[in-house]
N, C-alpha and C. Protein backbone atom coordinates (compact mmCIF):
# COMPACT_ATOMS: atom_id res chain seq x y z
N UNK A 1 122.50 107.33 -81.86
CA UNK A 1 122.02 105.97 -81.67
C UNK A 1 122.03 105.61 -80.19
N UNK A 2 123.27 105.67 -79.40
CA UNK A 2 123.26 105.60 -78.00
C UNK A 2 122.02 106.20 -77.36
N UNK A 3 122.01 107.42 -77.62
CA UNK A 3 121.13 107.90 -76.68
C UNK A 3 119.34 108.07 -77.04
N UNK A 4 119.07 106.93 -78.26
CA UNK A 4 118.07 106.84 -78.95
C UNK A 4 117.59 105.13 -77.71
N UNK A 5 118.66 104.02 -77.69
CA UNK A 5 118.65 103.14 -76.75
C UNK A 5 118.56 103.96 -75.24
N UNK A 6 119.27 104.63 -75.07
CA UNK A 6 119.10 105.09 -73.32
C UNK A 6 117.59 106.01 -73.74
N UNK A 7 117.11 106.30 -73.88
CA UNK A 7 115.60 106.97 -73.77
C UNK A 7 114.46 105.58 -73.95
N UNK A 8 115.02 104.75 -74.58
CA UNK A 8 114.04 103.14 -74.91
C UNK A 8 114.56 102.33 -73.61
N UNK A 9 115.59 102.90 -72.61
CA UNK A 9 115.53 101.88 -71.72
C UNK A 9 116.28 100.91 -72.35
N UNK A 10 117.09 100.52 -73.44
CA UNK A 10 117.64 99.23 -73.81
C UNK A 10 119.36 99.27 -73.82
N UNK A 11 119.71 100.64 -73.68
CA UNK A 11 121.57 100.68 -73.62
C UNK A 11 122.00 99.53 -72.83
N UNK A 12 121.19 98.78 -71.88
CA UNK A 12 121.91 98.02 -71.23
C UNK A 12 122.43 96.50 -71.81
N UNK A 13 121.31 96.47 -72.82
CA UNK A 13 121.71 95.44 -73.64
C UNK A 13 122.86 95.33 -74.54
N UNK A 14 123.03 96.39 -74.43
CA UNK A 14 123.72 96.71 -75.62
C UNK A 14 125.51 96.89 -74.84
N UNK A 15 125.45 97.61 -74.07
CA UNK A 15 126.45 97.75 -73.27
C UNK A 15 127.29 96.48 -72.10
N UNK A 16 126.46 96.17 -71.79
CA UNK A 16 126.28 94.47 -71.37
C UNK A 16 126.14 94.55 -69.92
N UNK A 17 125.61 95.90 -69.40
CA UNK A 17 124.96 95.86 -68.33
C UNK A 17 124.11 94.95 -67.65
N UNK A 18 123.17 94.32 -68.18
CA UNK A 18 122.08 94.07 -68.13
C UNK A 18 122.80 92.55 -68.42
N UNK A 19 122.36 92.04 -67.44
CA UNK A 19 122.70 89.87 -67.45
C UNK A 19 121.30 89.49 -67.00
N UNK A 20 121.40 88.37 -67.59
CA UNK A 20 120.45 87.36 -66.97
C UNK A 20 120.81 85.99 -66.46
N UNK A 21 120.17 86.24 -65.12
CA UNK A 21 120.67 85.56 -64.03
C UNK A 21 120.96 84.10 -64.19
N UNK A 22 121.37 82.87 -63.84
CA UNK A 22 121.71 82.33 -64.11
C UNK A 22 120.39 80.99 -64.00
N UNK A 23 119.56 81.31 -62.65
CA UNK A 23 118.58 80.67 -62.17
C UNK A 23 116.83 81.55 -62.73
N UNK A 24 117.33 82.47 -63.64
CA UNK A 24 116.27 83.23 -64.18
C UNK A 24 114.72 81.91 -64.62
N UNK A 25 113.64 82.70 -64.43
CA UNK A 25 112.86 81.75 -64.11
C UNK A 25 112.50 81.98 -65.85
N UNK A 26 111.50 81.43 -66.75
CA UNK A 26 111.05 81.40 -67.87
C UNK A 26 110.34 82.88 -68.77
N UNK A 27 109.48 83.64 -66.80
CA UNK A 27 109.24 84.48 -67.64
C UNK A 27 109.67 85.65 -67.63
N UNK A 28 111.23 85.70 -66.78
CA UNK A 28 112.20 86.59 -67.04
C UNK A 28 113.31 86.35 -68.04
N UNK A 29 113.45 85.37 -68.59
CA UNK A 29 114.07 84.66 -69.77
C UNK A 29 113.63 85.22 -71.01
N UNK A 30 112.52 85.35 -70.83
CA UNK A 30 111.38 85.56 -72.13
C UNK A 30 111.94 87.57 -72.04
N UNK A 31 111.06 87.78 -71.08
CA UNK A 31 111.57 89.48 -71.22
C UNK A 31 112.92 89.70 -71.30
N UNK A 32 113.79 89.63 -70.62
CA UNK A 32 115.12 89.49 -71.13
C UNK A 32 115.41 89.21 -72.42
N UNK A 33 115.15 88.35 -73.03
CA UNK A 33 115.22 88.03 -75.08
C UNK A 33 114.88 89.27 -75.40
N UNK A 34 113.49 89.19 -75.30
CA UNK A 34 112.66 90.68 -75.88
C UNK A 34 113.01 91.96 -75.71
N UNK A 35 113.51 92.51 -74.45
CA UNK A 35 114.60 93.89 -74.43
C UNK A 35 115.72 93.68 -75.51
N UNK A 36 116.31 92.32 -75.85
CA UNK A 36 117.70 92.36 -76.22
C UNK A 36 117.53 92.64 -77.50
N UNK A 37 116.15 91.52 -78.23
CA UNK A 37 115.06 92.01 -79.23
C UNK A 37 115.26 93.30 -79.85
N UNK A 38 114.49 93.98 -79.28
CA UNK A 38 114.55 95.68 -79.39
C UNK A 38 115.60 95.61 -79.13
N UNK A 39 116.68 96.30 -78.69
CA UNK A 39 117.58 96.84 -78.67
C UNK A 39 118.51 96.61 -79.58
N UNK A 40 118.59 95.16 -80.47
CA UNK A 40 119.32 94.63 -81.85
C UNK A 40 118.35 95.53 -82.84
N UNK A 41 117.01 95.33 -82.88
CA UNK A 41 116.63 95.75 -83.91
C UNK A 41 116.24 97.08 -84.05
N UNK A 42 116.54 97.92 -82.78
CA UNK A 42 116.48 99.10 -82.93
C UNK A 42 117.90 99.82 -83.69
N UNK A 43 119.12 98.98 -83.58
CA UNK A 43 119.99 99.52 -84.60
C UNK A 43 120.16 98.69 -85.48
N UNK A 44 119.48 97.93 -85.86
CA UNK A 44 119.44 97.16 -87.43
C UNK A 44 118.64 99.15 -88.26
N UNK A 45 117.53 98.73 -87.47
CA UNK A 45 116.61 99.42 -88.26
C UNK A 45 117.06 100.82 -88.66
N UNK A 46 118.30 101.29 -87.34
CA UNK A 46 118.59 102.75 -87.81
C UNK A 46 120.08 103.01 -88.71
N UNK A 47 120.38 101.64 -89.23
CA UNK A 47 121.52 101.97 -90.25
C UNK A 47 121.56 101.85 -91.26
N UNK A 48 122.30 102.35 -92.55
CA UNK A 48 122.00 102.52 -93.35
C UNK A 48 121.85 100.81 -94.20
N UNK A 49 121.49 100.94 -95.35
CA UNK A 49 121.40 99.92 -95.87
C UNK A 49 122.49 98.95 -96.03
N UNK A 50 123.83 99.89 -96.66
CA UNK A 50 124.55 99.76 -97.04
C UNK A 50 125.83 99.24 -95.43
N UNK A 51 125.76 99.35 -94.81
CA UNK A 51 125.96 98.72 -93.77
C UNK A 51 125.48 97.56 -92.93
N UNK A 52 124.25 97.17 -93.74
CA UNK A 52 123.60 95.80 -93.02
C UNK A 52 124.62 94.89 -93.04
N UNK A 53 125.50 94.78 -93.65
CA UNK A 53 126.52 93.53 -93.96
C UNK A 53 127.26 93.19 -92.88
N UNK A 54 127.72 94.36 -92.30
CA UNK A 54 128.59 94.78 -91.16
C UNK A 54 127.84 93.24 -89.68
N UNK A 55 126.26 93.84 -89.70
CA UNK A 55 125.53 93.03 -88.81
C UNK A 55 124.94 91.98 -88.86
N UNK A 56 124.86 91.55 -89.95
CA UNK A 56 124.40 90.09 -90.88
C UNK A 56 124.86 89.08 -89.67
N UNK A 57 126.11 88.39 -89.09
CA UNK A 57 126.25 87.44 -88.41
C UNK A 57 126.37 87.70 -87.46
N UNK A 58 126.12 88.78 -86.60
CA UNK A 58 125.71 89.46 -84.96
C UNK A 58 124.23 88.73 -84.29
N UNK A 59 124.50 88.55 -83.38
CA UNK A 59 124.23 87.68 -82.30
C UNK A 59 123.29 88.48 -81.46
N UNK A 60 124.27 89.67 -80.73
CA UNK A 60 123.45 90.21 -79.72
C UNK A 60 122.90 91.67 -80.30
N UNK A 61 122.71 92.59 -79.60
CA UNK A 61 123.24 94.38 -79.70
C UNK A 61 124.44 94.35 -79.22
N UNK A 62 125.03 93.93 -78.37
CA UNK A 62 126.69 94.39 -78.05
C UNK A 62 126.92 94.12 -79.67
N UNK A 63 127.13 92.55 -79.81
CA UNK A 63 127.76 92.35 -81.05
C UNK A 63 128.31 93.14 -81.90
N UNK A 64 126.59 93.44 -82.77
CA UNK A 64 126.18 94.54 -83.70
C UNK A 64 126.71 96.02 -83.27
N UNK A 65 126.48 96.51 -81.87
CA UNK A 65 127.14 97.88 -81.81
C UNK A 65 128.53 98.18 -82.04
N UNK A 66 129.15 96.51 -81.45
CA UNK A 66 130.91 96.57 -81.65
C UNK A 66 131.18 96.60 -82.81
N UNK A 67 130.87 95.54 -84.04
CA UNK A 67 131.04 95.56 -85.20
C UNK A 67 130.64 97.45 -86.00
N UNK A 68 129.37 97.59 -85.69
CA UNK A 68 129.46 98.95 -86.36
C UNK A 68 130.19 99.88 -85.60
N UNK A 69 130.59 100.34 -84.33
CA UNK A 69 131.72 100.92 -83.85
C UNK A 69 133.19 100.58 -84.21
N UNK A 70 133.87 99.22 -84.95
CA UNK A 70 135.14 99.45 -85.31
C UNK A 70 135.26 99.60 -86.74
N UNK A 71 133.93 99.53 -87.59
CA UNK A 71 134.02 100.15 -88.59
C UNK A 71 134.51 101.56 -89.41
């Protein structure tokens, strides 16, 4: 899964590399969502069913990666 995000360019979301600035203008706001976007729903999409529960009230990709990592 990690290295399915680092080839999409999105580990950073996920890792919490990746901030958005504080004075970020609208249409770096917007792309910023949309990486974070993908990068949540790129591991929604790659777990099993039976684990969606785990990510049901996750927020970000960190979130979701932490929750399915202390599982």
């Amino acid at each position: 899964m990690r290295h399915l995000l680092l080839a999409k360019g999105l580990w950073k979301y996920v890792d919490g590399s990746a901030v958005l600035a504080g004075k970020a203008n609208a249409q770096a706001q917007a792309k910023f969502r949309q990486k974070s976007q993908k990068a949540f729903s790129t591991i929604v999409l790659a777990i099993s069913t039976s684990q969606l529960y785990l990510v049901t009230f996750c927020k970000s990709p960190r979130d979701a990666w932490e929750a399915l990592k202390n599982f």
